[in-house]
PDB file of N, CA and C in Angstrom:
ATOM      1  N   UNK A   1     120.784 128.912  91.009  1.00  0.00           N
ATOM      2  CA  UNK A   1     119.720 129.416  91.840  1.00  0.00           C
ATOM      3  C   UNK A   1     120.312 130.026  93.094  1.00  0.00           C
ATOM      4  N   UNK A   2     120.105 131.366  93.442  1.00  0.00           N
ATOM      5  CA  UNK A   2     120.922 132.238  94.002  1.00  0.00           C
ATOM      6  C   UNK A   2     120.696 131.449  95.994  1.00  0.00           C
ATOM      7  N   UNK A   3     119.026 131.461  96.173  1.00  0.00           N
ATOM      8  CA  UNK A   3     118.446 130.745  97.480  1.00  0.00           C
ATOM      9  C   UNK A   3     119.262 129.482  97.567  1.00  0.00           C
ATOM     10  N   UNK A   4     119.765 128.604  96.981  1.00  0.00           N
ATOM     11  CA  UNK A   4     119.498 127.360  96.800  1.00  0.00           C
ATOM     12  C   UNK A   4     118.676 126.307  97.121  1.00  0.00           C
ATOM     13  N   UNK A   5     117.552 126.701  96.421  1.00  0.00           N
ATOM     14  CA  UNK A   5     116.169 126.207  95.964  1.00  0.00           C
ATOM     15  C   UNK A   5     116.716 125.238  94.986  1.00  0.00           C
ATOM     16  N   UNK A   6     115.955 124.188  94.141  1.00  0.00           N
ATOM     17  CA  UNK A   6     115.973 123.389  93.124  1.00  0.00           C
ATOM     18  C   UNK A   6     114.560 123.862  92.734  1.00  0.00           C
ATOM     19  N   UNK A   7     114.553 123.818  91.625  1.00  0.00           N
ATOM     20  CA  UNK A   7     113.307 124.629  90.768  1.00  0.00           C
ATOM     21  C   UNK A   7     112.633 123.609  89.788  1.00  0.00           C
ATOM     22  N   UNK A   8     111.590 123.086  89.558  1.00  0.00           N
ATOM     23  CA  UNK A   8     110.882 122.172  88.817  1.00  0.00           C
ATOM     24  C   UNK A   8     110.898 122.929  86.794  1.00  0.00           C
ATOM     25  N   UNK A   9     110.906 122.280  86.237  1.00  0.00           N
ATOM     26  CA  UNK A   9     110.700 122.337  85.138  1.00  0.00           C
ATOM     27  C   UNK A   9     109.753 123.566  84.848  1.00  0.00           C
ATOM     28  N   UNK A  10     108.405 123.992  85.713  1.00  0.00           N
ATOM     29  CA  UNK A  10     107.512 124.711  85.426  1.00  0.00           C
ATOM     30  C   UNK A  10     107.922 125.810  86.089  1.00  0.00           C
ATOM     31  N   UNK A  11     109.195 126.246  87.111  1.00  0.00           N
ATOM     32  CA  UNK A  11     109.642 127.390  87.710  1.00  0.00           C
ATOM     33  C   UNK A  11     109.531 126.981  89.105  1.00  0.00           C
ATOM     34  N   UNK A  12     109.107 126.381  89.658  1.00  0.00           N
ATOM     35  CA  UNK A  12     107.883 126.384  90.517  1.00  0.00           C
ATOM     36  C   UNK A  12     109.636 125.644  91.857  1.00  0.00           C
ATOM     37  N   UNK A  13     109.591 126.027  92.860  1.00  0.00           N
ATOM     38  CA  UNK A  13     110.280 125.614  94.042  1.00  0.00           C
ATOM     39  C   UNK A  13     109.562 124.446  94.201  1.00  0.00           C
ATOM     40  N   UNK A  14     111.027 123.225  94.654  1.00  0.00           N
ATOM     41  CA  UNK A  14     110.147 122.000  95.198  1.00  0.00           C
ATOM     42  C   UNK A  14     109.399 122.224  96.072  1.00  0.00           C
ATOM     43  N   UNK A  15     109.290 123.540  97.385  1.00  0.00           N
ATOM     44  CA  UNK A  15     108.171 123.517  98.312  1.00  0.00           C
ATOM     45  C   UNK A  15     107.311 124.272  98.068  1.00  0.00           C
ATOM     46  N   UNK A  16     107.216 124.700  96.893  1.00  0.00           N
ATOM     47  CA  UNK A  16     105.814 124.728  96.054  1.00  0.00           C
ATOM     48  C   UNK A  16     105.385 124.107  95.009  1.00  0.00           C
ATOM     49  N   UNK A  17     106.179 123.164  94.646  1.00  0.00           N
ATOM     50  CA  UNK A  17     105.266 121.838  93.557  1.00  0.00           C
ATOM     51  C   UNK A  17     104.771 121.060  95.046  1.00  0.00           C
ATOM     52  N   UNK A  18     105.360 120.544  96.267  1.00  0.00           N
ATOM     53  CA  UNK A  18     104.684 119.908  96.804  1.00  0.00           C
ATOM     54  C   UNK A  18     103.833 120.250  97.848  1.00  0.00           C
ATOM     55  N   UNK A  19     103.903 121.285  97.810  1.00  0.00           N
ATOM     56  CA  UNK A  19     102.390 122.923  98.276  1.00  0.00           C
ATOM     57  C   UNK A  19     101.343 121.796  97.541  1.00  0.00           C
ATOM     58  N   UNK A  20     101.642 122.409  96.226  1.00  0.00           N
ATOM     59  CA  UNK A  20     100.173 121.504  95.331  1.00  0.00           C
ATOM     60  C   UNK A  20      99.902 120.265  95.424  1.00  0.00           C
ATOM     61  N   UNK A  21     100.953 119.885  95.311  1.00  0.00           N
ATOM     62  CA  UNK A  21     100.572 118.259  95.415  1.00  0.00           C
ATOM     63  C   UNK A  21      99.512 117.902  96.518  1.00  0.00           C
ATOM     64  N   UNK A  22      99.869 118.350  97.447  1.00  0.00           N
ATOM     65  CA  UNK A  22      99.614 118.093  98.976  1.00  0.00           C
ATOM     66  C   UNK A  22      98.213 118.588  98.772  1.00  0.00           C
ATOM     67  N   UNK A  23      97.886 119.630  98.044  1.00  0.00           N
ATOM     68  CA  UNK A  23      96.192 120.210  98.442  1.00  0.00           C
ATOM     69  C   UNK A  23      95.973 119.197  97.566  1.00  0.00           C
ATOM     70  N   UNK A  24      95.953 119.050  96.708  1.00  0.00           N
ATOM     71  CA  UNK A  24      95.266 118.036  95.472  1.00  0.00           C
ATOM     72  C   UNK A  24      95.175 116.482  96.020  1.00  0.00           C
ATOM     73  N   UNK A  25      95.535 115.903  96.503  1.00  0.00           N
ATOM     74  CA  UNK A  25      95.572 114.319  96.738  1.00  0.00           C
ATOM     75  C   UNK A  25      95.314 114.200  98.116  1.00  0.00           C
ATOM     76  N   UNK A  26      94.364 113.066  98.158  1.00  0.00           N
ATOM     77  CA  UNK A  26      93.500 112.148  99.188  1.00  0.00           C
ATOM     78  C   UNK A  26      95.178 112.174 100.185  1.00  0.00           C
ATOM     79  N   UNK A  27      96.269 111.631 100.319  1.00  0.00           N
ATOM     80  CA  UNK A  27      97.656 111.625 100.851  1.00  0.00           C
ATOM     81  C   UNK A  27      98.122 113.239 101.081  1.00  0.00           C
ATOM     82  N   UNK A  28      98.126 113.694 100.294  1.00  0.00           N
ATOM     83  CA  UNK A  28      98.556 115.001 100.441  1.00  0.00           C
ATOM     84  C   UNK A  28      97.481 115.652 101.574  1.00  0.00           C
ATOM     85  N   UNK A  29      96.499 115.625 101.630  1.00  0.00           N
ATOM     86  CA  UNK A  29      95.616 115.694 103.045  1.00  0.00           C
ATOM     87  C   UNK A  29      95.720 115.153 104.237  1.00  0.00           C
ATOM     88  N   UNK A  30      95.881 113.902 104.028  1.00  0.00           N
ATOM     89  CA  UNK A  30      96.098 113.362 105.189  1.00  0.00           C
ATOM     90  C   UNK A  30      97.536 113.343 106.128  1.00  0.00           C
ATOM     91  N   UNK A  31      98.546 113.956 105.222  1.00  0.00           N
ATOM     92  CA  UNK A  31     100.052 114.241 105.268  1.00  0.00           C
ATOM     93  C   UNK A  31      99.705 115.661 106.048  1.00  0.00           C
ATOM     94  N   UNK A  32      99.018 116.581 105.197  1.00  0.00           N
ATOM     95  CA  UNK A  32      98.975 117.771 106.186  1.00  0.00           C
ATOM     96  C   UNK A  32      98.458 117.709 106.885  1.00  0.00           C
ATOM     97  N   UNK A  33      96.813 117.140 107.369  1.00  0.00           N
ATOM     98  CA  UNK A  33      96.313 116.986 108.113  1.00  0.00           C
ATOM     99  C   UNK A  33      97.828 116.616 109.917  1.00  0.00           C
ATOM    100  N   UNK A  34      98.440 115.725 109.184  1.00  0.00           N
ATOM    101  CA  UNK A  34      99.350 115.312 110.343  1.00  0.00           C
ATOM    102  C   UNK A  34     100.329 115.991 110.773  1.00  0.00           C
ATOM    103  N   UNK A  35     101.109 116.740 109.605  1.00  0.00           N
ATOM    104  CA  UNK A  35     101.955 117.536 110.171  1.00  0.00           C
ATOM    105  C   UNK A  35     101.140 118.913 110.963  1.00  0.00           C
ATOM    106  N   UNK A  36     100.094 119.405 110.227  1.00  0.00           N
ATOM    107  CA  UNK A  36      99.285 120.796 111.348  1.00  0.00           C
ATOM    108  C   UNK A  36      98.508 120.201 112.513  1.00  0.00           C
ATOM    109  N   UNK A  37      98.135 118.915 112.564  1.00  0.00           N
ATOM    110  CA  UNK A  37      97.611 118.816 113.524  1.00  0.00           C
ATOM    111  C   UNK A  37      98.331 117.552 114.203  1.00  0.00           C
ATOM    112  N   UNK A  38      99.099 116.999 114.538  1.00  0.00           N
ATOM    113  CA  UNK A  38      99.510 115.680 114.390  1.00  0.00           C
ATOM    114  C   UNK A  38      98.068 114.788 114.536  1.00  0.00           C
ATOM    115  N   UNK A  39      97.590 114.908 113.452  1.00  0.00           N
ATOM    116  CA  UNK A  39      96.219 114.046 113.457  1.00  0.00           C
ATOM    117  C   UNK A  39      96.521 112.457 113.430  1.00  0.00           C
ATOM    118  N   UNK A  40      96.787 111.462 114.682  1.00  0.00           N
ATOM    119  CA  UNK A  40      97.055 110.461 114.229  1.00  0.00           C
ATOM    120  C   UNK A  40      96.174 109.503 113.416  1.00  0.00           C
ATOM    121  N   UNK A  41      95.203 109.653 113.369  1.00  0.00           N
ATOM    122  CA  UNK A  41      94.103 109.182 112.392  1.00  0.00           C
ATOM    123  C   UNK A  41      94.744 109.061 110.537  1.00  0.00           C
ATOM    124  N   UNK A  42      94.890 110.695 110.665  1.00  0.00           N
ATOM    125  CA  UNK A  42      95.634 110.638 109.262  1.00  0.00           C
ATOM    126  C   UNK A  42      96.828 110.104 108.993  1.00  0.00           C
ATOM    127  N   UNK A  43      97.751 109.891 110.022  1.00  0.00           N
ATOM    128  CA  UNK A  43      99.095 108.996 109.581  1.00  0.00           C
ATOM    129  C   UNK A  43      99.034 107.324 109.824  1.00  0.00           C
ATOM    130  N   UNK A  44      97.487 106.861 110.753  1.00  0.00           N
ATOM    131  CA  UNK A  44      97.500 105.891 110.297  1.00  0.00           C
ATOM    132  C   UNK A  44      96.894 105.455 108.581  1.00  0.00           C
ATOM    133  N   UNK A  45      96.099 106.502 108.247  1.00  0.00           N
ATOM    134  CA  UNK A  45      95.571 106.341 107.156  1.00  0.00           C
ATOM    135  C   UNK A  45      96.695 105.763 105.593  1.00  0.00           C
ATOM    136  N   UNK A  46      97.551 107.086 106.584  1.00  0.00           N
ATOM    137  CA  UNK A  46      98.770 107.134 105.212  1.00  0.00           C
ATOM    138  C   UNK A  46      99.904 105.383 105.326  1.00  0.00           C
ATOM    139  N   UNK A  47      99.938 105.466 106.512  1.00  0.00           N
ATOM    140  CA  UNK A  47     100.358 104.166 106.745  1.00  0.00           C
ATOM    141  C   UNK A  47      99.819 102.983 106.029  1.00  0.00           C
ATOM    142  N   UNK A  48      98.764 102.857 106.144  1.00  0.00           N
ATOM    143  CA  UNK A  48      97.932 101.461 105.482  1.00  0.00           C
ATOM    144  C   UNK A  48      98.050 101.734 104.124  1.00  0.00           C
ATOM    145  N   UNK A  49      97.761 103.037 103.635  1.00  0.00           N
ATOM    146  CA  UNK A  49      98.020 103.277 102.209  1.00  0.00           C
ATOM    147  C   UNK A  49      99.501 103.218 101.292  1.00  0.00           C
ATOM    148  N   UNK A  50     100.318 103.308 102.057  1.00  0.00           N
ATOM    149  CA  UNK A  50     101.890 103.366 101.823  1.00  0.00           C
ATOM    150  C   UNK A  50     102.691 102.220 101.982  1.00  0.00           C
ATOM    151  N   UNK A  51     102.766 101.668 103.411  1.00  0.00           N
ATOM    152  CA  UNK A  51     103.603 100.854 103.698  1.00  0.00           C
ATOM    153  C   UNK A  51     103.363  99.321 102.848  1.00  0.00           C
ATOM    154  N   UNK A  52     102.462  98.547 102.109  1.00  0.00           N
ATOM    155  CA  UNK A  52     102.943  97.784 101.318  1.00  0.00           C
ATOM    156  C   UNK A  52     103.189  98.344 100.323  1.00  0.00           C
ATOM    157  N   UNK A  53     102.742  99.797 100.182  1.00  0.00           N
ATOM    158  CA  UNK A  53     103.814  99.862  98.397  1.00  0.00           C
ATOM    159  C   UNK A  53     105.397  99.946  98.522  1.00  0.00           C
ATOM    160  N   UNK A  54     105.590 100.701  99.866  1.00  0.00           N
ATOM    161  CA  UNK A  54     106.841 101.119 100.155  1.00  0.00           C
ATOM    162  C   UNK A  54     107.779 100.197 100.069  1.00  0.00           C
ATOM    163  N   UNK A  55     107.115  98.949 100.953  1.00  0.00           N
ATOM    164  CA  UNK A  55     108.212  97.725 101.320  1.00  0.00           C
ATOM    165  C   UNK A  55     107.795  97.145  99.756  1.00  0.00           C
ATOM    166  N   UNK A  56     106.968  97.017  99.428  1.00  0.00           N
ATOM    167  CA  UNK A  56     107.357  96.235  97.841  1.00  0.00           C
ATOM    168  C   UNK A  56     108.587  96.982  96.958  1.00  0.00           C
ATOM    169  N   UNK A  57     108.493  98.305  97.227  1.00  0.00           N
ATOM    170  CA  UNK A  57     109.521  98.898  96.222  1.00  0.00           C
ATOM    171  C   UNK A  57     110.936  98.419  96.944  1.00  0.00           C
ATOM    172  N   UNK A  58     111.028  98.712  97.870  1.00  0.00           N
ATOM    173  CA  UNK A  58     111.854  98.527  99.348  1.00  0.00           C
ATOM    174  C   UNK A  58     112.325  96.712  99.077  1.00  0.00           C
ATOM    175  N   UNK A  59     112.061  95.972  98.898  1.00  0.00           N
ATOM    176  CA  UNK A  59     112.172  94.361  98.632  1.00  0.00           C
ATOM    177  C   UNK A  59     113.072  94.748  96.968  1.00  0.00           C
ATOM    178  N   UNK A  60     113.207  95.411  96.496  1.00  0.00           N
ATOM    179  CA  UNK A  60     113.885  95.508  94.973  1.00  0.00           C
ATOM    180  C   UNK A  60     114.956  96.307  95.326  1.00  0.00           C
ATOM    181  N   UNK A  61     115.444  96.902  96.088  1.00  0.00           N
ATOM    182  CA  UNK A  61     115.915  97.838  96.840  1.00  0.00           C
ATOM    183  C   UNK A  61     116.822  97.315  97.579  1.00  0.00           C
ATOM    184  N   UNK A  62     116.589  96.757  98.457  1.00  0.00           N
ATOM    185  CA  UNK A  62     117.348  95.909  99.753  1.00  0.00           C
ATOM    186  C   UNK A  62     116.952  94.563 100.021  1.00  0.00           C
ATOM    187  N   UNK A  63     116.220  94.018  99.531  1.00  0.00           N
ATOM    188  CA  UNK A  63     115.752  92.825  99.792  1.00  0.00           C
ATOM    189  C   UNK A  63     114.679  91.962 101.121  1.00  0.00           C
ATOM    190  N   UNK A  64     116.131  91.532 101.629  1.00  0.00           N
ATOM    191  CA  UNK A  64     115.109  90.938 102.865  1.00  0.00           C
ATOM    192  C   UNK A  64     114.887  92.001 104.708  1.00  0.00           C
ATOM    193  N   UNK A  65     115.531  93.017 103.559  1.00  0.00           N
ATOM    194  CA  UNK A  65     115.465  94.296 104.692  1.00  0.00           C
ATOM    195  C   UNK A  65     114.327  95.518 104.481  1.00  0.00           C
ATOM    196  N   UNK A  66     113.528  95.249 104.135  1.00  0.00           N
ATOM    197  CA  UNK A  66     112.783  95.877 102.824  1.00  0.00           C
ATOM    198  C   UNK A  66     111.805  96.503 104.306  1.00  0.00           C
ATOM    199  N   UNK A  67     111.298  95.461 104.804  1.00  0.00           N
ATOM    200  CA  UNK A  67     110.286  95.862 106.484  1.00  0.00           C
ATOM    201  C   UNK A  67     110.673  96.546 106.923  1.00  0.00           C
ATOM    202  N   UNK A  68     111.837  96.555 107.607  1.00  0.00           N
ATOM    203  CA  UNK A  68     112.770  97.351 108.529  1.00  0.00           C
ATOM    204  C   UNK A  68     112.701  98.327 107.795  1.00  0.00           C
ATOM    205  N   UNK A  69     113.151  98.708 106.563  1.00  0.00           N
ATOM    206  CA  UNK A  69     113.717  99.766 106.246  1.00  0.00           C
ATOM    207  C   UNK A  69     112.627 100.767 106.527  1.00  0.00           C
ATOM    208  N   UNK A  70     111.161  99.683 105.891  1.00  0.00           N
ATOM    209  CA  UNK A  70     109.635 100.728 105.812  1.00  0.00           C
ATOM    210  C   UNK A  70     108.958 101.638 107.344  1.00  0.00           C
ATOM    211  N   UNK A  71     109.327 100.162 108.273  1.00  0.00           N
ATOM    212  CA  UNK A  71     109.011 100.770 109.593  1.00  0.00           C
ATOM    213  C   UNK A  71     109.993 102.186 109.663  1.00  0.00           C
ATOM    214  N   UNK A  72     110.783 102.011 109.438  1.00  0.00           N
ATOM    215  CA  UNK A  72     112.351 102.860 109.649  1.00  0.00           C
ATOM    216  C   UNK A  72     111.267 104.106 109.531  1.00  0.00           C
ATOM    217  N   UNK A  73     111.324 104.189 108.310  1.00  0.00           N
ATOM    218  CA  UNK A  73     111.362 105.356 107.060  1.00  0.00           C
ATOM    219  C   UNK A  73     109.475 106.262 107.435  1.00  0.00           C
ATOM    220  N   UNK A  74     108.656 105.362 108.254  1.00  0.00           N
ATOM    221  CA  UNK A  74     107.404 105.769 108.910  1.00  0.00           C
ATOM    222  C   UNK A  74     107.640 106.267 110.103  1.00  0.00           C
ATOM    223  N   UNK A  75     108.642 105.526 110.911  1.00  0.00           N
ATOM    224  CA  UNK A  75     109.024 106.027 112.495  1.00  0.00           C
ATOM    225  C   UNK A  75     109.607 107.164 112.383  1.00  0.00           C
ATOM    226  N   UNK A  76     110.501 107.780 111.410  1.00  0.00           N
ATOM    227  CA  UNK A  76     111.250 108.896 111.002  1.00  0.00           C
ATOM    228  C   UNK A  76     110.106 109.653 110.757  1.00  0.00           C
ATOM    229  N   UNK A  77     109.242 109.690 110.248  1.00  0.00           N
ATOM    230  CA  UNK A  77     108.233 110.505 109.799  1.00  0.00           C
ATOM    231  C   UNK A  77     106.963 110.696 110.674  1.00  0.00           C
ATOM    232  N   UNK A  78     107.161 109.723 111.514  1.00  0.00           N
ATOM    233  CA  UNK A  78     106.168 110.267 112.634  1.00  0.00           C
ATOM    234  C   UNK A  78     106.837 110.815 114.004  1.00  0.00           C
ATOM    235  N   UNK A  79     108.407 110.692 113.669  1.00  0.00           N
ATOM    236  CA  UNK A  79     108.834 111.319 114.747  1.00  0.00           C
ATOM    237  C   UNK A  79     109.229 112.694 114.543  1.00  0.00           C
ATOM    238  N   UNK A  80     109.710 112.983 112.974  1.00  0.00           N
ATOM    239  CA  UNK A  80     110.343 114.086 112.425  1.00  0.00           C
ATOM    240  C   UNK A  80     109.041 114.146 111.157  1.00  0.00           C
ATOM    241  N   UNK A  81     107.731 114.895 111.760  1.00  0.00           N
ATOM    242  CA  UNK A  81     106.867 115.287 109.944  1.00  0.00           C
ATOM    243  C   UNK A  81     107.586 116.423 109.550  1.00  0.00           C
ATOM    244  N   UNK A  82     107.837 116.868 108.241  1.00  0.00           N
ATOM    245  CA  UNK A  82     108.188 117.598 107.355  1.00  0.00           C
ATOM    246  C   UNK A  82     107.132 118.951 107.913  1.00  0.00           C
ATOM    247  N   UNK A  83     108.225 120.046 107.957  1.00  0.00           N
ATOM    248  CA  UNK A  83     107.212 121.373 108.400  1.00  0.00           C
ATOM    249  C   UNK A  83     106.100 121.521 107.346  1.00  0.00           C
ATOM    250  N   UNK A  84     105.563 122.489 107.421  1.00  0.00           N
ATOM    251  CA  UNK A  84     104.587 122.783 106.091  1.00  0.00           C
ATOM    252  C   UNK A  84     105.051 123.212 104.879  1.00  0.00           C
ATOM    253  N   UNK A  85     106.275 123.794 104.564  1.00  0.00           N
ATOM    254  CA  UNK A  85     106.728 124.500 103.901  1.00  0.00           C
ATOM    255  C   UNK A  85     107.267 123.383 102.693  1.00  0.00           C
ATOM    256  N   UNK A  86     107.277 122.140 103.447  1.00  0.00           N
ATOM    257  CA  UNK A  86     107.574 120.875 102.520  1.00  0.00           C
ATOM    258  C   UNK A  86     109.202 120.693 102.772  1.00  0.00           C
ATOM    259  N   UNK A  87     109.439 120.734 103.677  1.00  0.00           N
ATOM    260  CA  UNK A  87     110.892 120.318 104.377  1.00  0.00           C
ATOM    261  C   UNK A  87     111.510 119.159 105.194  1.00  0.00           C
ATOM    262  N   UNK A  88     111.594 118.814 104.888  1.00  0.00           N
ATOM    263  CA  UNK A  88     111.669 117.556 106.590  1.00  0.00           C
ATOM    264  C   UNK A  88     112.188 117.980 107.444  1.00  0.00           C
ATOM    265  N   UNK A  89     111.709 118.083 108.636  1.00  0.00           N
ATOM    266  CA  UNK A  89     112.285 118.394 109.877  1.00  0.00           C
ATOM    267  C   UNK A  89     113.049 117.168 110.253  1.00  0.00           C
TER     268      UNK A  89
END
């Protein structure tokens, strides 16, 4: 891939499979909602919705660091949201 893009199975650039994603899902709204507006409403939303799945996956992962890691990995993301384009800043 000449850009160096990574390209999904369907052609499609990862920051346009997660273009779609993002319009389609209750998260994917509330994700943009935060990065265009820093709507904190919506990143607490995503928070309550995320962070026990995160740290459960996160506990198989690292164990008894599994919290930390989750706060980590939310503080990064509310300090650095991903531009729109589906990047992480």
């Amino acid at each position: 891939m000449s850009e160096g893009r990574s390209k999904s199975l369907s052609g499609q650039t990862h920051e346009g499979v997660m273009s779609t994603v993002c319009r389609k899902t209750q998260a994917g709204m509330w994700l943009s909602s935060f990065v265009q507006y820093r709507d904190e409403a919506a990143f607490e939303a995503l928070f309550r919705e995320y962070y026990p799945r995160i740290t459960r996956l996160l506990v198989t992962l690292v164990g008894d660091q599994a919290e930390d890691v989750a706060q980590a990995t939310f503080l990064q993301l509310y300090r650095h949201p991903p531009r729109e384009s589906g990047e992480v800043g």
